[in-house]
Structure formats: C-alpha cells, structure tokens
PDB file of N, CA and C in Angstrom:
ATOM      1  N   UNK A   1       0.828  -1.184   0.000  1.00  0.00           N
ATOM      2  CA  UNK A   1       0.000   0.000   0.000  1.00  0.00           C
ATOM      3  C   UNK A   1       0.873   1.248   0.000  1.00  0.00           C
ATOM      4  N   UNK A   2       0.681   2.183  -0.734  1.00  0.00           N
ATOM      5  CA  UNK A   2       1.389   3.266  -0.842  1.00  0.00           C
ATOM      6  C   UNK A   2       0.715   4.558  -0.576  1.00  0.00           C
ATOM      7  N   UNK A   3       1.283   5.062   0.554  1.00  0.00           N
ATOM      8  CA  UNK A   3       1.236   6.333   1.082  1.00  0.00           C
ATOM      9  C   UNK A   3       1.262   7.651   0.781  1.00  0.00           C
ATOM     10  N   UNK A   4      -0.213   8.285   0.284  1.00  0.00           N
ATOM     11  CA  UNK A   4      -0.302   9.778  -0.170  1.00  0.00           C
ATOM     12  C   UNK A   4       0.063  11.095   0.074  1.00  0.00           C
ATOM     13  N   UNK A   5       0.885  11.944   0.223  1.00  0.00           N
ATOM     14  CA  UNK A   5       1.835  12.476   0.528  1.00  0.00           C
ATOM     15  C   UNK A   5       0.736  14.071   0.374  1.00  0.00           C
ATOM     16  N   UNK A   6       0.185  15.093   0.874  1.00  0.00           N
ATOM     17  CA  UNK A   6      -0.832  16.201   0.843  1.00  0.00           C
ATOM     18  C   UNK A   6       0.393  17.244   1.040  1.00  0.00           C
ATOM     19  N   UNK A   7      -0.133  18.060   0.345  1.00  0.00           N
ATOM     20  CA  UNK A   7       0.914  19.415  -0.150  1.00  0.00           C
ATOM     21  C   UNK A   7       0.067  20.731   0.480  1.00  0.00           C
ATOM     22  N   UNK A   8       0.961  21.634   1.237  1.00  0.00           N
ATOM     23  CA  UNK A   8       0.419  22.639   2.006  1.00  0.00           C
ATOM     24  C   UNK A   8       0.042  24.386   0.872  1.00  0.00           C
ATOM     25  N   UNK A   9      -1.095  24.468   0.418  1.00  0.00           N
ATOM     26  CA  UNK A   9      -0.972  26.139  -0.646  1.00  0.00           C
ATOM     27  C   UNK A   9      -0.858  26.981   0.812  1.00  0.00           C
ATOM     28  N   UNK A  10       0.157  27.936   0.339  1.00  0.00           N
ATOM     29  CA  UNK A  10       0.566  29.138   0.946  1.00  0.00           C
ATOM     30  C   UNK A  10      -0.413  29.826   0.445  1.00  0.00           C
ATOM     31  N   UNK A  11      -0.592  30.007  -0.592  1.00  0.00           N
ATOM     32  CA  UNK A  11      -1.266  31.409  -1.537  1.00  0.00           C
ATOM     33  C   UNK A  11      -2.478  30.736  -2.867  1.00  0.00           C
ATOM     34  N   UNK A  12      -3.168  31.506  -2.958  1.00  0.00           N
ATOM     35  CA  UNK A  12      -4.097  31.000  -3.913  1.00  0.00           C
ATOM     36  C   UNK A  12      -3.950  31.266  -5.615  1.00  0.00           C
ATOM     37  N   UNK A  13      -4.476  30.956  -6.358  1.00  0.00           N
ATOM     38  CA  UNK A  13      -3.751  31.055  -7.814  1.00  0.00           C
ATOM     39  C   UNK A  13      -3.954  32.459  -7.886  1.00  0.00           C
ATOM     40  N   UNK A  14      -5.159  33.267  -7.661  1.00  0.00           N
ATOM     41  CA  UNK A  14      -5.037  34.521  -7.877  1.00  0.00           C
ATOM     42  C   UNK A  14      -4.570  35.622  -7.755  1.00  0.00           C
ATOM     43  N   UNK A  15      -3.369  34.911  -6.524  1.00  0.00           N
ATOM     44  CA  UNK A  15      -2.591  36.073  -6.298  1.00  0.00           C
ATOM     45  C   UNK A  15      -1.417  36.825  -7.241  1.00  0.00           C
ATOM     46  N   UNK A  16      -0.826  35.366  -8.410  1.00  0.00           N
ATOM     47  CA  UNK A  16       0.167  35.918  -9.416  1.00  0.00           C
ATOM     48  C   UNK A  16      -0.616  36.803 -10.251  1.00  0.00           C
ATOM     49  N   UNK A  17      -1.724  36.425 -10.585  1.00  0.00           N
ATOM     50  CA  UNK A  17      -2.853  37.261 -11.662  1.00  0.00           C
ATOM     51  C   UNK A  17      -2.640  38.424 -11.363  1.00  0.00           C
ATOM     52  N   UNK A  18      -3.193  39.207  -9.821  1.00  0.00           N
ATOM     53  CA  UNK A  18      -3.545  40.157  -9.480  1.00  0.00           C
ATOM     54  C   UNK A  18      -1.943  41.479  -9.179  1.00  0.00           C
ATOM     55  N   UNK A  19      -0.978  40.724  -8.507  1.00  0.00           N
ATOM     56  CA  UNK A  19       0.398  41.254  -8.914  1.00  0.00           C
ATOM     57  C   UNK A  19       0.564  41.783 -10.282  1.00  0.00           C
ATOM     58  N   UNK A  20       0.254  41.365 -11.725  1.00  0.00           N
ATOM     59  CA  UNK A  20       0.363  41.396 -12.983  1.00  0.00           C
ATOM     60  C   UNK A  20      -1.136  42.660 -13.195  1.00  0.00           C
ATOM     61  N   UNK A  21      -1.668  42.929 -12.678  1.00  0.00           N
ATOM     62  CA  UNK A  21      -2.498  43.725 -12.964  1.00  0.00           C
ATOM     63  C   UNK A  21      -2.139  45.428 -12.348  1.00  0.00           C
ATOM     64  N   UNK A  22      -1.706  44.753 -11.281  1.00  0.00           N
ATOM     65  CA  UNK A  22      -1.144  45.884 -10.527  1.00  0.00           C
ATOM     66  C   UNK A  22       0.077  47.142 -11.514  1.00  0.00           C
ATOM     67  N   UNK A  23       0.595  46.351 -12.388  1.00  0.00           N
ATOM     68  CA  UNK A  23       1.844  47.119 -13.265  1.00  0.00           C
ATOM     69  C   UNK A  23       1.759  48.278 -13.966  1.00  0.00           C
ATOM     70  N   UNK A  24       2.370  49.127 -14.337  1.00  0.00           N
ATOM     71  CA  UNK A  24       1.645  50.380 -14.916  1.00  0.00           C
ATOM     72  C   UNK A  24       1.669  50.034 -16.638  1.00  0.00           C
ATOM     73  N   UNK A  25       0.668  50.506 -16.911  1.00  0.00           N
ATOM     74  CA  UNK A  25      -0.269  50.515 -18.182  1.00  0.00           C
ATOM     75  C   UNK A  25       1.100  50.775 -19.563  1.00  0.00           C
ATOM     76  N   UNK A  26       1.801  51.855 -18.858  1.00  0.00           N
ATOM     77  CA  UNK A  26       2.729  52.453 -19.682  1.00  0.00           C
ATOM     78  C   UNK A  26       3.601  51.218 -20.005  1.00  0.00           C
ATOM     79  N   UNK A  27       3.740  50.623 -19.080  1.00  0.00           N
ATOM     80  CA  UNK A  27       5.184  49.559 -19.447  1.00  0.00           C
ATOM     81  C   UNK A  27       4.941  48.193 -20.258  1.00  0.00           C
ATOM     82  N   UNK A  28       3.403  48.238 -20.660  1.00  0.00           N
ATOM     83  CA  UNK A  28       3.247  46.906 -21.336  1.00  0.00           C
ATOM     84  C   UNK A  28       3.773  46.775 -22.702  1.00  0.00           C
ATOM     85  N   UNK A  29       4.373  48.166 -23.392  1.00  0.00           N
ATOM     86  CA  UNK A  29       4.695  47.919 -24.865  1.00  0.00           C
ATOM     87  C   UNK A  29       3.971  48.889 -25.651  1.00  0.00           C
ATOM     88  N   UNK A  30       4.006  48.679 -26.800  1.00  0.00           N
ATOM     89  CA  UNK A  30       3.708  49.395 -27.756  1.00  0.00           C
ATOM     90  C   UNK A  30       2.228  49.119 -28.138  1.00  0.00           C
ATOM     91  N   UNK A  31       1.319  50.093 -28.441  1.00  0.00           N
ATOM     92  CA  UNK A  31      -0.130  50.124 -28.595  1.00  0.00           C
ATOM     93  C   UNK A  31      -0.379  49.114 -29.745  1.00  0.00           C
ATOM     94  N   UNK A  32      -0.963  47.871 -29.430  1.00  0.00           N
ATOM     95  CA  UNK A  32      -1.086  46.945 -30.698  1.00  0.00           C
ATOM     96  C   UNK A  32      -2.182  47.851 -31.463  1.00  0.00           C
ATOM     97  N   UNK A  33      -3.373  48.744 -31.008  1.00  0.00           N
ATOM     98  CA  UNK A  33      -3.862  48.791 -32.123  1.00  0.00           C
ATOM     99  C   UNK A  33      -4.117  49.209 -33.469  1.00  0.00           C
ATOM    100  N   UNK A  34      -2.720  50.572 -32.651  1.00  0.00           N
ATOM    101  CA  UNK A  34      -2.448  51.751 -33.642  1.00  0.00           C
ATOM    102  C   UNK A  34      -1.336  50.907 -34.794  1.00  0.00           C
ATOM    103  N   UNK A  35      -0.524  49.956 -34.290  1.00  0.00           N
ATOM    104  CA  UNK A  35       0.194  49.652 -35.250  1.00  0.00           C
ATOM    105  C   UNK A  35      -0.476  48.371 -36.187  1.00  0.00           C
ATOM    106  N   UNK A  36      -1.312  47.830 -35.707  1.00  0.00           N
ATOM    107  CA  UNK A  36      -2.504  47.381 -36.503  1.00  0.00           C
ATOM    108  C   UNK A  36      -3.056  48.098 -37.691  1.00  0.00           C
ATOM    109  N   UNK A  37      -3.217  49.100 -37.087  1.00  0.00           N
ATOM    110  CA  UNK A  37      -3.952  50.121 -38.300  1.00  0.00           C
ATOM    111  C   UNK A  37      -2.724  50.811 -39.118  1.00  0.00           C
ATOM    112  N   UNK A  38      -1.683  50.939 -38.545  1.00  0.00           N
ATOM    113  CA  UNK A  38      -0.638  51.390 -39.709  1.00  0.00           C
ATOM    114  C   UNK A  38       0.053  50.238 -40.729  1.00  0.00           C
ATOM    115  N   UNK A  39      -0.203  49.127 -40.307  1.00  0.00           N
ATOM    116  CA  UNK A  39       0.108  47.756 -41.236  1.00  0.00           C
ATOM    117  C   UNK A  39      -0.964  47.871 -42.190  1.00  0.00           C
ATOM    118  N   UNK A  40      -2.378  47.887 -41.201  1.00  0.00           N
ATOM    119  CA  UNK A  40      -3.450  47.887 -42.273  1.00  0.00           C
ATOM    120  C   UNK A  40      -3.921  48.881 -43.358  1.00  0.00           C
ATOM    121  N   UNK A  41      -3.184  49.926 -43.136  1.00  0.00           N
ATOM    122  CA  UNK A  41      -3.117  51.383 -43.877  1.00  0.00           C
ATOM    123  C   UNK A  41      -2.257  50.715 -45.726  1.00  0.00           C
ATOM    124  N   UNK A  42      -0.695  50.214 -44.914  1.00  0.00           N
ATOM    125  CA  UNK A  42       0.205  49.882 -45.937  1.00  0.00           C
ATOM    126  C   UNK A  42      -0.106  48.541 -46.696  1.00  0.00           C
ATOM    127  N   UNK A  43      -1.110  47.725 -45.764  1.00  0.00           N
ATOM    128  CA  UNK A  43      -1.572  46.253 -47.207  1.00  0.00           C
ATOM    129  C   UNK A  43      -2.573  47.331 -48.083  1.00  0.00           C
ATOM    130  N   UNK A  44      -3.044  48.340 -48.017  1.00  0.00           N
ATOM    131  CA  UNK A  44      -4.176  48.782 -48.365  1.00  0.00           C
ATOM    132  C   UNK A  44      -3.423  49.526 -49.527  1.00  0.00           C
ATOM    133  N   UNK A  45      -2.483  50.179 -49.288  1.00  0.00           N
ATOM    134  CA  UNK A  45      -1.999  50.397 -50.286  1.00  0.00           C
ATOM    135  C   UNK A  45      -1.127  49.547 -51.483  1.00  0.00           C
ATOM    136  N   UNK A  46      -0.701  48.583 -50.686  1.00  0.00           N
ATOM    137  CA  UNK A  46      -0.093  47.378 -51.768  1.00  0.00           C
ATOM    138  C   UNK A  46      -0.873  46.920 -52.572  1.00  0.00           C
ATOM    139  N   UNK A  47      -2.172  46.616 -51.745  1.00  0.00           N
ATOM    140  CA  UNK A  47      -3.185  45.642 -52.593  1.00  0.00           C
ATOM    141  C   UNK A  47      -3.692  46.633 -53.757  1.00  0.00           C
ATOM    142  N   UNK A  48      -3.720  48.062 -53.468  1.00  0.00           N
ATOM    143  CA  UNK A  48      -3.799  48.952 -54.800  1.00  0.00           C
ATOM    144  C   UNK A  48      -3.074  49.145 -55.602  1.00  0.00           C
ATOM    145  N   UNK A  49      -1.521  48.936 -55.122  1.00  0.00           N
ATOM    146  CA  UNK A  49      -0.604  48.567 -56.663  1.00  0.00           C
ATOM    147  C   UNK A  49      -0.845  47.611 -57.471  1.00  0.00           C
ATOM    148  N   UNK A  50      -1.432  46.514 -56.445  1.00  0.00           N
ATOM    149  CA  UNK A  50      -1.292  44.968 -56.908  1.00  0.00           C
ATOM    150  C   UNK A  50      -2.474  45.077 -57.659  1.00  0.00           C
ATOM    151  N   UNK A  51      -3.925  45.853 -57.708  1.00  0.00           N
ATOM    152  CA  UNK A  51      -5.033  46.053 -58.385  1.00  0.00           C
ATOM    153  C   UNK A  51      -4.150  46.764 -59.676  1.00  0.00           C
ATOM    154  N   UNK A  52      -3.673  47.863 -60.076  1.00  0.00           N
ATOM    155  CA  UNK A  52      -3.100  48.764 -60.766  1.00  0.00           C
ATOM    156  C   UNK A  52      -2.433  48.021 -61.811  1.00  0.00           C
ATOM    157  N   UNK A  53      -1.448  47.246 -60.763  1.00  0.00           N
ATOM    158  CA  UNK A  53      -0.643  46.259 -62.073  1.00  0.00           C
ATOM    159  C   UNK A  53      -1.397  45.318 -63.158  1.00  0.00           C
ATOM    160  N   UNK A  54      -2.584  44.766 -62.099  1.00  0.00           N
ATOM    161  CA  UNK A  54      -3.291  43.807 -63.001  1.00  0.00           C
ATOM    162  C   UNK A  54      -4.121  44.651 -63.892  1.00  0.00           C
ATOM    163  N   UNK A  55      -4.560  45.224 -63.816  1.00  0.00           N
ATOM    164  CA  UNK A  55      -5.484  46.356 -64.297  1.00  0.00           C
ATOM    165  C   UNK A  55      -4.340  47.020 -65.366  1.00  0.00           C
ATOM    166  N   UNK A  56      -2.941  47.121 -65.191  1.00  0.00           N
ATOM    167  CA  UNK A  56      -2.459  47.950 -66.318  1.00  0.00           C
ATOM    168  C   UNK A  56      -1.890  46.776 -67.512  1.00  0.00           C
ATOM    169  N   UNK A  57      -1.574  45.294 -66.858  1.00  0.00           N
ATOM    170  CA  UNK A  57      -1.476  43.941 -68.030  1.00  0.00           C
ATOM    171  C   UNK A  57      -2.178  43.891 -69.126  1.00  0.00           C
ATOM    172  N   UNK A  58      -3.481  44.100 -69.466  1.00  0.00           N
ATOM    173  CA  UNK A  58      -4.086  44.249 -70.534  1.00  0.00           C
ATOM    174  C   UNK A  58      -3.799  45.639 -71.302  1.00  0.00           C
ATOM    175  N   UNK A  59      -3.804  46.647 -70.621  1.00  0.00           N
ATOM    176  CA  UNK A  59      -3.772  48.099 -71.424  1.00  0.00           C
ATOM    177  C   UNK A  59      -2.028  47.919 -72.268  1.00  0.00           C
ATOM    178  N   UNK A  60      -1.274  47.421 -71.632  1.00  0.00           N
ATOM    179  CA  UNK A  60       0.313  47.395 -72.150  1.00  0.00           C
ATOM    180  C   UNK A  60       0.148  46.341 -73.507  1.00  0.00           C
ATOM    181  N   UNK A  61      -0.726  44.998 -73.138  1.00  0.00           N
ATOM    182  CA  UNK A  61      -0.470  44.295 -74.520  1.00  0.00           C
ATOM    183  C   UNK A  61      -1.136  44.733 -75.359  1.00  0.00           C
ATOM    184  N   UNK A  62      -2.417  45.733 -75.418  1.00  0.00           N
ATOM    185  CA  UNK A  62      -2.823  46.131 -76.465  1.00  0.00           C
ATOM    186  C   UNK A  62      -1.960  47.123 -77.160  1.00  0.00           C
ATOM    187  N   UNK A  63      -1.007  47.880 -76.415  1.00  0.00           N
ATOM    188  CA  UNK A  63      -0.260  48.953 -76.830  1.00  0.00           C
ATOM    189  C   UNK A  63       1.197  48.283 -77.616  1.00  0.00           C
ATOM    190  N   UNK A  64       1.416  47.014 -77.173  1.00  0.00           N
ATOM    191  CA  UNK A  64       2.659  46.303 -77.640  1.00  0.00           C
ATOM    192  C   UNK A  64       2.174  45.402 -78.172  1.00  0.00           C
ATOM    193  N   UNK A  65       2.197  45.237 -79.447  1.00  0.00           N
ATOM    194  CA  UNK A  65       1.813  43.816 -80.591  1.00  0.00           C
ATOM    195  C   UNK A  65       2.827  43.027 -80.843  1.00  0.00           C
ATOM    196  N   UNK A  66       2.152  41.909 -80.837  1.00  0.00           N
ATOM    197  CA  UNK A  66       3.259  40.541 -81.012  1.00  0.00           C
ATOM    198  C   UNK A  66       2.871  39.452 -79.437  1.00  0.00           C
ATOM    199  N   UNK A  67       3.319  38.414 -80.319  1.00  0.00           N
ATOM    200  CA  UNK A  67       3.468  37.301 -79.102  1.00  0.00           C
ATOM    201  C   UNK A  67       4.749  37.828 -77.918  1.00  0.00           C
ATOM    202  N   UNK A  68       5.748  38.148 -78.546  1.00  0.00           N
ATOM    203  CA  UNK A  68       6.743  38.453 -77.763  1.00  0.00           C
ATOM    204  C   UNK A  68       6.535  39.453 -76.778  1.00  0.00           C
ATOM    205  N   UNK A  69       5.154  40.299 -76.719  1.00  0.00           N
ATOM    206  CA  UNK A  69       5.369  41.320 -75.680  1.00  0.00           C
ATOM    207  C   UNK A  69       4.927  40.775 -74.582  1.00  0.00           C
ATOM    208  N   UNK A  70       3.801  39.449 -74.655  1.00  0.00           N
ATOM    209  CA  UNK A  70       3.489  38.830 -73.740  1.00  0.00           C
ATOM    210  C   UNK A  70       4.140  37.816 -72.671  1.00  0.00           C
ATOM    211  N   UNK A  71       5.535  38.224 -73.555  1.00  0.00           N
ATOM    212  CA  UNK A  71       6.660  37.036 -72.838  1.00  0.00           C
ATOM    213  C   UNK A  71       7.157  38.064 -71.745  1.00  0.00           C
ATOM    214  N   UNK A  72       7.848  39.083 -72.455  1.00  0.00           N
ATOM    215  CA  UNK A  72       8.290  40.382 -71.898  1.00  0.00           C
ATOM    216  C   UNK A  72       7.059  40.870 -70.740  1.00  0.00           C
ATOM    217  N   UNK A  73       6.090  41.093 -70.918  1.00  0.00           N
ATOM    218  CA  UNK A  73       5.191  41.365 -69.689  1.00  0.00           C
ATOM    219  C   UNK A  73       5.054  40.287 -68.475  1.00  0.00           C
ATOM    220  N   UNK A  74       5.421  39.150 -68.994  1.00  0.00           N
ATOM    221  CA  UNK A  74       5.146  38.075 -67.564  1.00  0.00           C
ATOM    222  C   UNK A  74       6.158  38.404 -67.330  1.00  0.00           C
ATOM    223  N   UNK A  75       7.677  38.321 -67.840  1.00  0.00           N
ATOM    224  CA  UNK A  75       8.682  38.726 -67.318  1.00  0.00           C
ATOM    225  C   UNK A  75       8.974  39.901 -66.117  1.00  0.00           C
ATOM    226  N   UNK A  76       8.683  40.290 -66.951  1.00  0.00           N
ATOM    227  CA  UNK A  76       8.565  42.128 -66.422  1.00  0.00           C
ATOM    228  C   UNK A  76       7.790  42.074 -64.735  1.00  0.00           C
ATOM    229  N   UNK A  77       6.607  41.102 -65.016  1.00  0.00           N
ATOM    230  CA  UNK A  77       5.352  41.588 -64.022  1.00  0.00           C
ATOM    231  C   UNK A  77       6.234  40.483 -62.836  1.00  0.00           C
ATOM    232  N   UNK A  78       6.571  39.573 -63.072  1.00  0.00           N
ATOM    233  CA  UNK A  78       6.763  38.320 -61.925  1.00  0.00           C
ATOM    234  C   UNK A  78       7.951  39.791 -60.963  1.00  0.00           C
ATOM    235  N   UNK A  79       9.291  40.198 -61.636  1.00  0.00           N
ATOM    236  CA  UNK A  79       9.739  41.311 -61.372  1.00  0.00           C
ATOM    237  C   UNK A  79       9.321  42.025 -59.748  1.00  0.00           C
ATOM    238  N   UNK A  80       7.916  42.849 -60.784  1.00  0.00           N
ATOM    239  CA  UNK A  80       7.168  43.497 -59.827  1.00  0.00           C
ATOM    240  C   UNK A  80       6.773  43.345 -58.831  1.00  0.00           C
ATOM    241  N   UNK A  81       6.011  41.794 -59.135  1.00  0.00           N
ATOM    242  CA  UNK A  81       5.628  40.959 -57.710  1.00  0.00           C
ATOM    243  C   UNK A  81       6.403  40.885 -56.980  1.00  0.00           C
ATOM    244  N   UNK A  82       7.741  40.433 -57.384  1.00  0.00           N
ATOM    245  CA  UNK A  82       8.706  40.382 -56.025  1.00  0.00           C
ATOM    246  C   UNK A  82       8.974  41.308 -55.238  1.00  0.00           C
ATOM    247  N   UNK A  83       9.237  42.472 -56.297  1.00  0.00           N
ATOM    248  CA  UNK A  83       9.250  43.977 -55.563  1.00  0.00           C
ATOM    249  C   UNK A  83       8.435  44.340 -54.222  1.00  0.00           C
ATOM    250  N   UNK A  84       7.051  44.161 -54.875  1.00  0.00           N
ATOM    251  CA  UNK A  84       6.327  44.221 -53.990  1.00  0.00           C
ATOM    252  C   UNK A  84       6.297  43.830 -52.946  1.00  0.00           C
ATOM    253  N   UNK A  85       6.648  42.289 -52.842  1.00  0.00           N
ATOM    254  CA  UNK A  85       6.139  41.372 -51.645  1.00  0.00           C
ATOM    255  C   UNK A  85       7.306  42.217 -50.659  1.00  0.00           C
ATOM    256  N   UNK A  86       8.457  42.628 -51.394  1.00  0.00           N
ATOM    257  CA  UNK A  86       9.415  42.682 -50.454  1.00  0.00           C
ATOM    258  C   UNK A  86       9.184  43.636 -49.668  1.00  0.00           C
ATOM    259  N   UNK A  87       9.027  44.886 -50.806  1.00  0.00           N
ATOM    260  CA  UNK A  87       8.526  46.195 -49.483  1.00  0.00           C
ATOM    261  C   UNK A  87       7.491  46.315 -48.549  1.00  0.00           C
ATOM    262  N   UNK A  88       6.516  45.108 -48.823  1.00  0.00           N
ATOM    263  CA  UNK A  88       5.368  45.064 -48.305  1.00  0.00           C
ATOM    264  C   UNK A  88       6.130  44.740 -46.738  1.00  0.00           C
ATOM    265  N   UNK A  89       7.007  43.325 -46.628  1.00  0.00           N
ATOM    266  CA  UNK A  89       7.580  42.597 -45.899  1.00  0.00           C
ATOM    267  C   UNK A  89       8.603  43.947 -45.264  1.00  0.00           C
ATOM    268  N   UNK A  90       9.184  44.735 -45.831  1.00  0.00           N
ATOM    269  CA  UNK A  90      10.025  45.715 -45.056  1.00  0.00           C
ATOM    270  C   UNK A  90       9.477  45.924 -43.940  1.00  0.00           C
ATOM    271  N   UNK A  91       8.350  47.224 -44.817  1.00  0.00           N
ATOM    272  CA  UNK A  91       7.356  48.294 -44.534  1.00  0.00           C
ATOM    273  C   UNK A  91       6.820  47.916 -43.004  1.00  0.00           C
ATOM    274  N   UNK A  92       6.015  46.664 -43.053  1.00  0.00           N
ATOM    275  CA  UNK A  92       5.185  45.869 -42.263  1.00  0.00           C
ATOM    276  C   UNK A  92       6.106  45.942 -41.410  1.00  0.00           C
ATOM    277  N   UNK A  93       7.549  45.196 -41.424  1.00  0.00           N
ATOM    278  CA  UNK A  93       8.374  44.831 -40.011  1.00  0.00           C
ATOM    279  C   UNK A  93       8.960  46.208 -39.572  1.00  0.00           C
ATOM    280  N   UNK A  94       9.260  46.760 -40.083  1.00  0.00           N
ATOM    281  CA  UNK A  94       9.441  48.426 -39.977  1.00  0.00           C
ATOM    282  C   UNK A  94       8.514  49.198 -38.831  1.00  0.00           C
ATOM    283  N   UNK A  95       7.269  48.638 -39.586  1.00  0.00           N
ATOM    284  CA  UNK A  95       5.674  49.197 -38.657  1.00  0.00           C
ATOM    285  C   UNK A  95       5.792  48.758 -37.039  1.00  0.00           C
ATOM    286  N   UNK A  96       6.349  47.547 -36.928  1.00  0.00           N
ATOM    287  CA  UNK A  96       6.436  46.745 -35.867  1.00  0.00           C
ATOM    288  C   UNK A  96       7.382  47.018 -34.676  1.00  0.00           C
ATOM    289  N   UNK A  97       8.449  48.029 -35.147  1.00  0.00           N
ATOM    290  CA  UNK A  97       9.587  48.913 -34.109  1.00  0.00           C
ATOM    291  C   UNK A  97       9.362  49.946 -33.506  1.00  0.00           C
TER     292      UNK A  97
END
C-alpha cells in the first residue's frame, strides 16, 4: 500500500494574476492597435498597386503587338511581384519597431 503524501498552498492562484495587474499601463509595450492600423493602412496600399498592375497587363499588350510582348510582360510583371512582396515585408516589419 502506498502512502499519499498532501501538499500545504501558501497562496491561492489569484494572487500571481492580481500582482500582474497591478503594473503600470505604460510599461506593457507598444499600442497593438495603432500599429494594426498602420500595417493595415500599408496592405491597403499594396493591394492597390497589386489592383493597378493587373489592371495595367491588358492596357500594355494592347499597346505592344506581337506574341513576344506577352513574354516580356510576364517577365517584367513576376519582377514586380517580387518587388512588392518585399517592401510590403520591409514596410510591415518596420511598422512593428
């Protein structure tokens, strides 16, 4: 038969909670919501290049004739995309300091 061994609480769980509440407001960091909204400001504007570009793919091949301009425009556009993603990826971690 083996012998159950009972453990003495000093303190109740709520006391670490309530220590953590006690802290001043100022020291928790940086306002998530404002920098929320300045990320969400800058996809807002990406996603309008990213509308712009697609939106300007048709107007360029009508202006450039030939099969070959359509090679040159995927070329060109994949380019862009990367561009994009990257500054998007700056911008965003930038937002975050």
């Amino acid at each position: 038969m083996t012998v159950e061994r009972r453990m003495i609480v000093s303190r109740g769980p709520g006391a670490a909670g309530r220590a953590r509440e006690r802290s001043d407001p100022e020291e928790d960091g940086p306002d998530v919501t404002a920098i929320m909204g300045r990320q969400l400001r800058q996809a807002l504007l990406t996603v309008g290049a990213v509308a712009g570009l697609l939106a300007g793919v048709p107007v360029i091949a009508v202006w450039v004739p030939g099969p070959g301009a359509w090679v040159a425009l995927s070329l060109a556009l994949q380019g862009v995309w990367v561009a994009l993603a990257v500054r998007q990826l700056r911008r965003a971690e930038r937002l975050e300091r």
